[in-house]
N, C-alpha and C. Protein backbone atom coordinates (compact mmCIF):
# COMPACT_ATOMS: atom_id res chain seq x y z
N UNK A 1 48.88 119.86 42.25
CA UNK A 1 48.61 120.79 43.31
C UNK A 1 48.42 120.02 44.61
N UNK A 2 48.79 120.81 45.65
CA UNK A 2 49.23 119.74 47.34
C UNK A 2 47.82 120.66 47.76
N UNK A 3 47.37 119.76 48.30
CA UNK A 3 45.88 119.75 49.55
C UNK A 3 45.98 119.50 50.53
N UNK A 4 45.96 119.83 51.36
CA UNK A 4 45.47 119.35 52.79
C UNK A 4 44.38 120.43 53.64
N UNK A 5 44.44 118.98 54.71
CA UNK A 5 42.95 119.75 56.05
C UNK A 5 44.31 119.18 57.15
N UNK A 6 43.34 119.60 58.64
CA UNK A 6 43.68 119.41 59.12
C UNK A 6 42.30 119.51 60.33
N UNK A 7 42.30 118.45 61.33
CA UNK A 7 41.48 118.56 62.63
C UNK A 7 42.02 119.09 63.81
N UNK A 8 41.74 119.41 64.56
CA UNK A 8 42.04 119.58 66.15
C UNK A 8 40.68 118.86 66.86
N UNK A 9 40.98 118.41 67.63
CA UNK A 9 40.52 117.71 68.78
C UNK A 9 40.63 118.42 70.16
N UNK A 10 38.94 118.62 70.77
CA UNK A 10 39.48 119.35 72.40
C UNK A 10 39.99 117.76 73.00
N UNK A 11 40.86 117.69 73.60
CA UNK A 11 41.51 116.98 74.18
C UNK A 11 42.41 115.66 73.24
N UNK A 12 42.46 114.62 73.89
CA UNK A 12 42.91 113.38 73.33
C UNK A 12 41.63 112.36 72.97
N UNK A 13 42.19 112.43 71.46
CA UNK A 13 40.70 111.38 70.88
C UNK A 13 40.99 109.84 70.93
N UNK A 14 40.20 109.22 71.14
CA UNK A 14 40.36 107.85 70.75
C UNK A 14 40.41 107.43 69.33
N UNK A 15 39.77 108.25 68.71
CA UNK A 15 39.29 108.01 67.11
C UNK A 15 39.32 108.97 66.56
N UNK A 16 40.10 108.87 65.17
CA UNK A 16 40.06 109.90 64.24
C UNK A 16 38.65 109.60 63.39
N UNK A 17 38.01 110.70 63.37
CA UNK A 17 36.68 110.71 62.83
C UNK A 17 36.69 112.42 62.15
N UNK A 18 36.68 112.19 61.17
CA UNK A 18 36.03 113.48 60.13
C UNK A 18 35.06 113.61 59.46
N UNK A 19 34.38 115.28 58.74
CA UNK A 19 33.46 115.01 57.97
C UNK A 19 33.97 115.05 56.89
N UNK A 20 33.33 114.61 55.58
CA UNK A 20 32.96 114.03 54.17
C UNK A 20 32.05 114.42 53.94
N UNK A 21 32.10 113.72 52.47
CA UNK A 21 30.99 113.60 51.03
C UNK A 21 30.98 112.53 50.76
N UNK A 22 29.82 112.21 50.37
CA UNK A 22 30.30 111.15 49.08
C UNK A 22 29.33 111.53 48.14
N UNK A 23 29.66 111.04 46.87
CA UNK A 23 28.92 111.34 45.76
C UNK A 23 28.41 109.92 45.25
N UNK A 24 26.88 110.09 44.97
CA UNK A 24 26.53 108.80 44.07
C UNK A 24 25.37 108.96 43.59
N UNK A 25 25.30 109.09 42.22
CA UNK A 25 24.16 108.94 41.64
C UNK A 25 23.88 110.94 41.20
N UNK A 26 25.01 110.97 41.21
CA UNK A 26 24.93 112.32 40.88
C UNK A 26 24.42 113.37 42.26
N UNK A 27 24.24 113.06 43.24
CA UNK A 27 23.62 113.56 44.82
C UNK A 27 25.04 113.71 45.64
N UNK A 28 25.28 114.60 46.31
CA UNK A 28 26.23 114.35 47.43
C UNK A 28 25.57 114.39 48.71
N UNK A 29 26.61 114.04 50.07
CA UNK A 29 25.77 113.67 50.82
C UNK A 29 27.14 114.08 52.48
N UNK A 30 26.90 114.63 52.90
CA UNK A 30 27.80 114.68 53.95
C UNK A 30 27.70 113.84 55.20
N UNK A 31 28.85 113.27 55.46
CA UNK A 31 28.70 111.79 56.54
C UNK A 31 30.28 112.42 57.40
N UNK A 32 29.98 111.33 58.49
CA UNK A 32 31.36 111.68 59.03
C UNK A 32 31.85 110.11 58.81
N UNK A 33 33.27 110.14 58.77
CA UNK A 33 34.36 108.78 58.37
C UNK A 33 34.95 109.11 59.32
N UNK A 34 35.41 107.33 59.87
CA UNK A 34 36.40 107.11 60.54
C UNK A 34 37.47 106.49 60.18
N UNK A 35 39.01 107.17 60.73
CA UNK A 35 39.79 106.96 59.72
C UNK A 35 40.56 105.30 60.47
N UNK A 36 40.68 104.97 59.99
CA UNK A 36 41.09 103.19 60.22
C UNK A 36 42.21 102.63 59.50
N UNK A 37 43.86 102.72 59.91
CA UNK A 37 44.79 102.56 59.75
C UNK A 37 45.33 100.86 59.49
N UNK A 38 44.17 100.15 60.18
CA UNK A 38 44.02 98.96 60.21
C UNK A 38 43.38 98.46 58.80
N UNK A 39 42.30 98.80 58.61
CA UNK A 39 42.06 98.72 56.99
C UNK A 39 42.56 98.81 55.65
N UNK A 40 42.39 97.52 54.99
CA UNK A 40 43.32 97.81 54.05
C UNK A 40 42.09 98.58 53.23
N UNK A 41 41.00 98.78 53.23
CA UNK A 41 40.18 99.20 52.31
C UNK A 41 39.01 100.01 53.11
N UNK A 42 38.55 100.59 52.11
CA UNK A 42 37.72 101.78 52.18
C UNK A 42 35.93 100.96 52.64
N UNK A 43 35.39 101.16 52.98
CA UNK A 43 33.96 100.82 53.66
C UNK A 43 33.18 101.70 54.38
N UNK A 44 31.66 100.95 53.62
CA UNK A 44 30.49 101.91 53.66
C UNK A 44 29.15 100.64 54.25
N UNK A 45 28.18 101.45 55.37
CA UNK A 45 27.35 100.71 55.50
C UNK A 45 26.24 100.38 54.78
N UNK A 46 25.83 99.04 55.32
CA UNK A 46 24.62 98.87 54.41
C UNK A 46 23.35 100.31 54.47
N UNK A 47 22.96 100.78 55.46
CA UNK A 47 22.70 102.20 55.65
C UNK A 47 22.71 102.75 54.29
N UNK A 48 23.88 103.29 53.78
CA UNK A 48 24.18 104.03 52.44
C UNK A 48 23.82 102.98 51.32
N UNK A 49 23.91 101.75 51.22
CA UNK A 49 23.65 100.89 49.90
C UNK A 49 22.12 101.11 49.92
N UNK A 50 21.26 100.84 51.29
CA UNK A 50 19.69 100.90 50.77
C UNK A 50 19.18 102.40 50.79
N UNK A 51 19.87 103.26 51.06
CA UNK A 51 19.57 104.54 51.09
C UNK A 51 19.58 104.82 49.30
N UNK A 52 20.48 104.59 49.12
CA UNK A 52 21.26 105.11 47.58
C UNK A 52 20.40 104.30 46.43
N UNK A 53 20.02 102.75 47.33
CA UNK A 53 19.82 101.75 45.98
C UNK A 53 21.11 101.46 45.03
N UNK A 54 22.12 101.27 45.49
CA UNK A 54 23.51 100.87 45.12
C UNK A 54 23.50 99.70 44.57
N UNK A 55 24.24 99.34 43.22
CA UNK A 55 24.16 98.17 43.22
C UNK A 55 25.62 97.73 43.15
N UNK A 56 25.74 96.65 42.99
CA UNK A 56 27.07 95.62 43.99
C UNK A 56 27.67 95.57 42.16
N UNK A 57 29.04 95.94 42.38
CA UNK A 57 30.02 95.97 41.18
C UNK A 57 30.77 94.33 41.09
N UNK A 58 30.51 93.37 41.90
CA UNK A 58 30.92 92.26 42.01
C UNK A 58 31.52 91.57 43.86
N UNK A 59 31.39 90.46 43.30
CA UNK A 59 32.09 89.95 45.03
C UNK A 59 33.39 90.08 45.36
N UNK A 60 33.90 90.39 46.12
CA UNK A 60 35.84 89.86 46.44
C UNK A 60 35.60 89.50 48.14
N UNK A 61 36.64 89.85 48.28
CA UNK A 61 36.83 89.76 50.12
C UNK A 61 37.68 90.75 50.70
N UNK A 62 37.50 90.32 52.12
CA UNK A 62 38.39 91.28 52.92
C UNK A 62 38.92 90.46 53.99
N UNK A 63 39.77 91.15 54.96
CA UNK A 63 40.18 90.38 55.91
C UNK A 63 39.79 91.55 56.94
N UNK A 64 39.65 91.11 58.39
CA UNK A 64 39.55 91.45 59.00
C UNK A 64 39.69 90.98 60.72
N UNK A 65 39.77 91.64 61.62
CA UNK A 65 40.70 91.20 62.95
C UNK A 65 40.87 89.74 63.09
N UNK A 66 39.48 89.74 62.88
CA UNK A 66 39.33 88.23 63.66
C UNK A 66 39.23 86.96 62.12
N UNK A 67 39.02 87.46 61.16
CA UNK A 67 39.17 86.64 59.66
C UNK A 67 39.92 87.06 58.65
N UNK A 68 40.02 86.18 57.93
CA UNK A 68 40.90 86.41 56.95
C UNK A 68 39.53 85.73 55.53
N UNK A 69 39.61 86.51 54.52
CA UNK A 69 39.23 86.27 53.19
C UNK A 69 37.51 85.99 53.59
N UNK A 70 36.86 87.35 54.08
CA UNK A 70 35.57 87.37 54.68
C UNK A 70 35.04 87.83 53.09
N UNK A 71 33.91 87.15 52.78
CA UNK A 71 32.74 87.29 51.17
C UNK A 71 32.44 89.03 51.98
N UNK A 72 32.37 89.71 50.54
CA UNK A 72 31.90 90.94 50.39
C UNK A 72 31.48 91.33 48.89
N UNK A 73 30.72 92.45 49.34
CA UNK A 73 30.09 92.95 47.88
C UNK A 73 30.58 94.50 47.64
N UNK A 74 31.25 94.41 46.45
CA UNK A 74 32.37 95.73 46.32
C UNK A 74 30.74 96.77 45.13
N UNK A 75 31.10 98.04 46.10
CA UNK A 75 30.25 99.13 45.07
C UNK A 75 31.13 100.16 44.69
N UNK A 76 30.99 101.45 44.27
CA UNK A 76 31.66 102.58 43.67
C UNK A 76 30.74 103.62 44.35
N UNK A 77 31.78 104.59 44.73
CA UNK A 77 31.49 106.15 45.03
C UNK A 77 32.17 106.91 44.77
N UNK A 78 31.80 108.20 44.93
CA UNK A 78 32.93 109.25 44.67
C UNK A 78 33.19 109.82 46.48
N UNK A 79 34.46 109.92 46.76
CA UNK A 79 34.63 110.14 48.33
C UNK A 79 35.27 111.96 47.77
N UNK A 80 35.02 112.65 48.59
CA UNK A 80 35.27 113.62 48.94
C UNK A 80 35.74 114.55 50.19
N UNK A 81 37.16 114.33 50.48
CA UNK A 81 37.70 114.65 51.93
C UNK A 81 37.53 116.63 51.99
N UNK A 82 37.97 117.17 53.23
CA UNK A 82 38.08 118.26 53.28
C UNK A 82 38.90 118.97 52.70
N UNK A 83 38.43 119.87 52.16
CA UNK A 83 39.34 121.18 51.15
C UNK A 83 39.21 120.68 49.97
N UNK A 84 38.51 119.90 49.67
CA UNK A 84 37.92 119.12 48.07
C UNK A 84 38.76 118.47 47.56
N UNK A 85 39.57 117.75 48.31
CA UNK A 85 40.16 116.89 47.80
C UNK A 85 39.54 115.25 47.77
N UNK A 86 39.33 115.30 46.36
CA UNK A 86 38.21 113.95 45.34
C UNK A 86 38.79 112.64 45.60
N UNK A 87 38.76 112.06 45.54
CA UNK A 87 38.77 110.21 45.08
C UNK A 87 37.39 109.70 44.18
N UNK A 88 36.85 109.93 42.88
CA UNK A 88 36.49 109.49 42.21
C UNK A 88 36.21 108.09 41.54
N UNK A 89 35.05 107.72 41.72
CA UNK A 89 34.80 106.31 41.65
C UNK A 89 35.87 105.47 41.75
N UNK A 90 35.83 105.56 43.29
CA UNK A 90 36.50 104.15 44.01
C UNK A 90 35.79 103.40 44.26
N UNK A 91 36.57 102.11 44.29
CA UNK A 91 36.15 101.12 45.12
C UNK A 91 36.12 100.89 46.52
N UNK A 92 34.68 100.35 46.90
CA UNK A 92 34.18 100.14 48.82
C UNK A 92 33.94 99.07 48.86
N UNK A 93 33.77 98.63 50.13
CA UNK A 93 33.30 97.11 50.16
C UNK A 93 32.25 97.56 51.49
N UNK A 94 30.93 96.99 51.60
CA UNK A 94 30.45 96.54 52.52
C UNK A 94 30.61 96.08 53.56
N UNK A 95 30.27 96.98 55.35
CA UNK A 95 30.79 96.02 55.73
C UNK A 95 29.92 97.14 57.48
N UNK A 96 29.54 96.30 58.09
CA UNK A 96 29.27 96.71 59.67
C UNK A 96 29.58 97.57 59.96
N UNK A 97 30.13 98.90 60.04
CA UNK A 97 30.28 100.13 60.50
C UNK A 97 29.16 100.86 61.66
N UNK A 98 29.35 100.07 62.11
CA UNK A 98 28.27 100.57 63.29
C UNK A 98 28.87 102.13 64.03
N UNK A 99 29.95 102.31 63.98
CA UNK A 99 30.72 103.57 64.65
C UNK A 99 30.52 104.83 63.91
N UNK A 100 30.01 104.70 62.31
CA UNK A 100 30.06 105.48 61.96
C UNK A 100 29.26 104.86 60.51
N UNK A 101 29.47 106.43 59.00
CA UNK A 101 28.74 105.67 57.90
C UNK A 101 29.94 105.14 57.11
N UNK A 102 31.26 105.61 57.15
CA UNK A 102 32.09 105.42 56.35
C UNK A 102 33.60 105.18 57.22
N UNK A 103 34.56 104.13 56.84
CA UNK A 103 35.32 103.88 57.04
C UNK A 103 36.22 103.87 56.56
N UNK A 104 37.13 105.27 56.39
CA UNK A 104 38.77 105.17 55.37
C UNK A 104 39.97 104.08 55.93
N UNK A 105 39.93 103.49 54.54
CA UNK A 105 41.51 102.60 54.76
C UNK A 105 42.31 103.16 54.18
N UNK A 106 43.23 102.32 54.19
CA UNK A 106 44.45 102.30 53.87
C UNK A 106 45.17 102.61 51.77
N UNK A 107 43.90 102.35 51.31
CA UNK A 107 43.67 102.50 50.28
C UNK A 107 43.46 104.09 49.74
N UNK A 108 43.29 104.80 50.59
CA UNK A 108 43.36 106.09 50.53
C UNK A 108 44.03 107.09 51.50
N UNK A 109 44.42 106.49 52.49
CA UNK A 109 45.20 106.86 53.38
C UNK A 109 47.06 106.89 53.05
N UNK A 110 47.00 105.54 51.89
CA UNK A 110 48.07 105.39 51.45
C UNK A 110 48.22 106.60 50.30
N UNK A 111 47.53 107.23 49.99
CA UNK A 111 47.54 107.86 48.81
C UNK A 111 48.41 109.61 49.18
N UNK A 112 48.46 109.92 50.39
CA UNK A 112 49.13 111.36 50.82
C UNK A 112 50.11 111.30 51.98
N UNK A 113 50.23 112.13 52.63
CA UNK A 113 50.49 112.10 54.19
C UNK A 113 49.52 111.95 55.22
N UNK A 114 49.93 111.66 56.06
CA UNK A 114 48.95 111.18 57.33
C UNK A 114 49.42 111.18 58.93
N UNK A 115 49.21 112.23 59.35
CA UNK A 115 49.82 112.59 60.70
C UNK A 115 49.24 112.70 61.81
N UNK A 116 49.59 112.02 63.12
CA UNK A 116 48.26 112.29 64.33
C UNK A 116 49.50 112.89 65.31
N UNK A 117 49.16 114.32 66.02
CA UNK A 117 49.79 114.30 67.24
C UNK A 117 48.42 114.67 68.48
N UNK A 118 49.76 114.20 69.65
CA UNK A 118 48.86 114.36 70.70
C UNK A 118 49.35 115.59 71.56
N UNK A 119 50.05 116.86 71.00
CA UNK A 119 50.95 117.79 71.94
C UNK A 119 49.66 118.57 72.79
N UNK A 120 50.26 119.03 74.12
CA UNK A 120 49.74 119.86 74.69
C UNK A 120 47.59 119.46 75.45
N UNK A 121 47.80 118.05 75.17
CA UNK A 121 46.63 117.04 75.79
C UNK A 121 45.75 117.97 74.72
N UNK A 122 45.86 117.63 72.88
CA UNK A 122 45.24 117.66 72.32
C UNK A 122 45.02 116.86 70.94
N UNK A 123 44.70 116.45 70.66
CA UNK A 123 44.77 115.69 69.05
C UNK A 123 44.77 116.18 67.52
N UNK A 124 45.65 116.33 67.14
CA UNK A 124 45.54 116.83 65.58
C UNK A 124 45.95 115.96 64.91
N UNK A 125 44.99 116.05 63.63
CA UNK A 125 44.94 114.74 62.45
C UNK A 125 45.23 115.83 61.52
N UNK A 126 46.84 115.56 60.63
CA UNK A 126 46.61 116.14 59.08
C UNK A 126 46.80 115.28 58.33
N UNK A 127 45.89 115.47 56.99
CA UNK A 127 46.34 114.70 55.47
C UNK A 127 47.02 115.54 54.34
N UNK A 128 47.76 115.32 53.70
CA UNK A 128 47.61 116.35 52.21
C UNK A 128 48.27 115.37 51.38
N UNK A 129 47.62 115.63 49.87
CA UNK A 129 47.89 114.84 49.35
C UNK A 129 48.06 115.69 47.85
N UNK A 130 49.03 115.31 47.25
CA UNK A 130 50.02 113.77 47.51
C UNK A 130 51.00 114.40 48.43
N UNK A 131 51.78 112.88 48.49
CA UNK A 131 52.28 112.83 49.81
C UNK A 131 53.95 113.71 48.96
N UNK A 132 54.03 114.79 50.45
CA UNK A 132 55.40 115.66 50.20
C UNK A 132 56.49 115.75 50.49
N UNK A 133 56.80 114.58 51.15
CA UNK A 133 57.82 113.79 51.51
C UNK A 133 57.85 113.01 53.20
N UNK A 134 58.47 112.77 53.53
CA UNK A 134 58.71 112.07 54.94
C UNK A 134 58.34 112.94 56.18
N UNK A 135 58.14 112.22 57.05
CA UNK A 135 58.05 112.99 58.63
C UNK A 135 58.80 111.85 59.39
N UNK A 136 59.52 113.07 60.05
CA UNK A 136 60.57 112.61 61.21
C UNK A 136 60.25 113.60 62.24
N UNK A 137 60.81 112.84 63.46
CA UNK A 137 60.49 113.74 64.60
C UNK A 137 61.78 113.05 65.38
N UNK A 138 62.76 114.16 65.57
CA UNK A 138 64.09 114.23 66.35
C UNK A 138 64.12 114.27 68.14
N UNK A 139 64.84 113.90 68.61
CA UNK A 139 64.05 114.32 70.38
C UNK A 139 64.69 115.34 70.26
N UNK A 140 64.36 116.11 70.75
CA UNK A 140 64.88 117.82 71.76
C UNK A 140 65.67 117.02 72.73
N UNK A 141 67.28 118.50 71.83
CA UNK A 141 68.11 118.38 72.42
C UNK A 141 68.31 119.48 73.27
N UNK A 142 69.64 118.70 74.53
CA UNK A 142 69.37 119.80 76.03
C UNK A 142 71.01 119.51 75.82
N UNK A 143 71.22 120.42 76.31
CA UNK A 143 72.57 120.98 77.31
C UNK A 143 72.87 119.89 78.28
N UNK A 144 71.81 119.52 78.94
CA UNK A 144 71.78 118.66 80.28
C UNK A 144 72.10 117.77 79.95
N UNK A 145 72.99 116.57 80.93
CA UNK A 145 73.74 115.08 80.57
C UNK A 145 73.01 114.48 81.36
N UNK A 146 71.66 113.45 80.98
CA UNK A 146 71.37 113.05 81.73
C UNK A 146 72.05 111.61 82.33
N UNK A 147 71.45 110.99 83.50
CA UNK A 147 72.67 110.16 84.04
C UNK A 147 72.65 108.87 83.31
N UNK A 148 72.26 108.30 82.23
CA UNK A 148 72.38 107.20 81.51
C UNK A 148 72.92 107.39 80.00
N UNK A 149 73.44 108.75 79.99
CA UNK A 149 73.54 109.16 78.97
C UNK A 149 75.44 108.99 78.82
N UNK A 150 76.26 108.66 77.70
CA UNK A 150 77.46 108.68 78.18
C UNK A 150 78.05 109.83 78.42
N UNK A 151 79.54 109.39 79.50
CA UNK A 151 79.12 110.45 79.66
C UNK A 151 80.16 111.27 78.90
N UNK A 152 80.42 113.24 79.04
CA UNK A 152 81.00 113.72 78.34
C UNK A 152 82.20 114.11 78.31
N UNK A 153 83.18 113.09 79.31
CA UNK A 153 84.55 113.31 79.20
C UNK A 153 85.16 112.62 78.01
N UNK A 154 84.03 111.67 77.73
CA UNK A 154 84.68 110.63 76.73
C UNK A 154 85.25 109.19 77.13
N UNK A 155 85.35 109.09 78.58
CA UNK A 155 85.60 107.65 79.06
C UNK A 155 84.42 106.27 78.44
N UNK A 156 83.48 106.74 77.97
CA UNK A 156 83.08 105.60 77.71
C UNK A 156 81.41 104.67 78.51
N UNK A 157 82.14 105.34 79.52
CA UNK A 157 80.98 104.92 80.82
C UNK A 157 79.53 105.88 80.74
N UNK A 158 78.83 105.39 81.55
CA UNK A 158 78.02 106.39 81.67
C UNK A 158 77.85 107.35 82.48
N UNK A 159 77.41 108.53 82.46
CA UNK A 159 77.68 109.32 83.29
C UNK A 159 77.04 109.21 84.44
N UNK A 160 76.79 108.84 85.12
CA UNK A 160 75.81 108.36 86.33
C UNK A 160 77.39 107.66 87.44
N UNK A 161 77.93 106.70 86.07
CA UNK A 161 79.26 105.68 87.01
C UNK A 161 80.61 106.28 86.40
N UNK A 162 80.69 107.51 85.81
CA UNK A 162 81.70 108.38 85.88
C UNK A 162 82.07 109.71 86.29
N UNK A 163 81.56 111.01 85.96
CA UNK A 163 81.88 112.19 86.30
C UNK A 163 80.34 112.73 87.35
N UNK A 164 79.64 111.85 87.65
CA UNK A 164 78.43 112.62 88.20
C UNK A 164 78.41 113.50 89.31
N UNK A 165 79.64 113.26 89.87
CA UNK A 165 79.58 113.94 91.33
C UNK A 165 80.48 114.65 91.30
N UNK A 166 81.48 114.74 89.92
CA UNK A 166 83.07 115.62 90.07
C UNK A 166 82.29 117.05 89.87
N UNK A 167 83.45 117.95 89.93
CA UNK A 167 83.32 119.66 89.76
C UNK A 167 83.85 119.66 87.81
N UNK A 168 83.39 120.76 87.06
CA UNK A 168 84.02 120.96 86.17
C UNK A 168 85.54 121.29 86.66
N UNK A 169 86.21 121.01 85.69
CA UNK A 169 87.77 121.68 85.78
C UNK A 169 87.60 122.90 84.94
């Protein structure tokens, strides 16, 4: 079964930021996440580990802007996006989130579709998952030849340094 949400934004956002769940310890808990395209992985602040009393499922690493293969301590949650669509004990890693409590990567972002527009000086973020095939976006086509465009007698040139100034025949 296909899920999705979708946000609107009054204006143009800098940041995609939504609300959530997460589940742990049998408690849910509503937070807002920011969604981070840059991330290969999912992250939660220390905030939520001493809140929860979380304990650390083992060490790995991460990389990040400025490092590569930074020590971290990986825990488990259950994430819960809008319209109830679950991710069930995943894996998070620890990590500074000062912007927010939770940080979606790529690790779950990879998991559906994922769309931002900015039409009409506004922002909309959709997900649904799983993903239902491709997005393309074609330019709008015109009637009009514009002048770098070739042009439409078929000479080759462009229309700007061929028919720009003639009359139709």
């Amino acid at each position: 079964m296909c899920r999705s949400f979708t946000y609107t934004y009054n204006g143009i956002s800098k940041y995609i930021v939504t609300d959530i769940e997460i589940g742990i310890n049998g408690k849910t808990e509503k937070m807002e996440a920011l969604w981070d395209t840059g991330a290969t992985i999912t992250f939660i602040n220390e905030n939520i580990i001493n809140k929860y009393n979380l304990q650390s499922i083992g060490d790995g690493f991460t990389d990040t802007l400025s490092e590569d293969k930074v020590p971290t301590k990986k825990y488990r949650i259950n994430l819960i996006l809008s319209n109830n669509i679950e991710f069930p004990n995943i894996e998070v890693a620890c990590r500074d989130t000062r912007t927010c409590d939770i940080i979606i990567g790529m690790d779950i972002i990879s998991q559906g579709d994922f769309a931002i527009s900015n039409f009409n000086g506004k922002t909309k973020m959709v997900f649904r998952m799983p993903s239902m095939g491709e997005f393309g976006y074609e330019p709008i086509k015109s009637d009009r030849v514009g002048r770098n465009d070739p042009c439409p007698c078929g000479s080759g040139k462009k229309y700007k340094h061929c028919c720009i100034g003639k009359k139709p025949e």
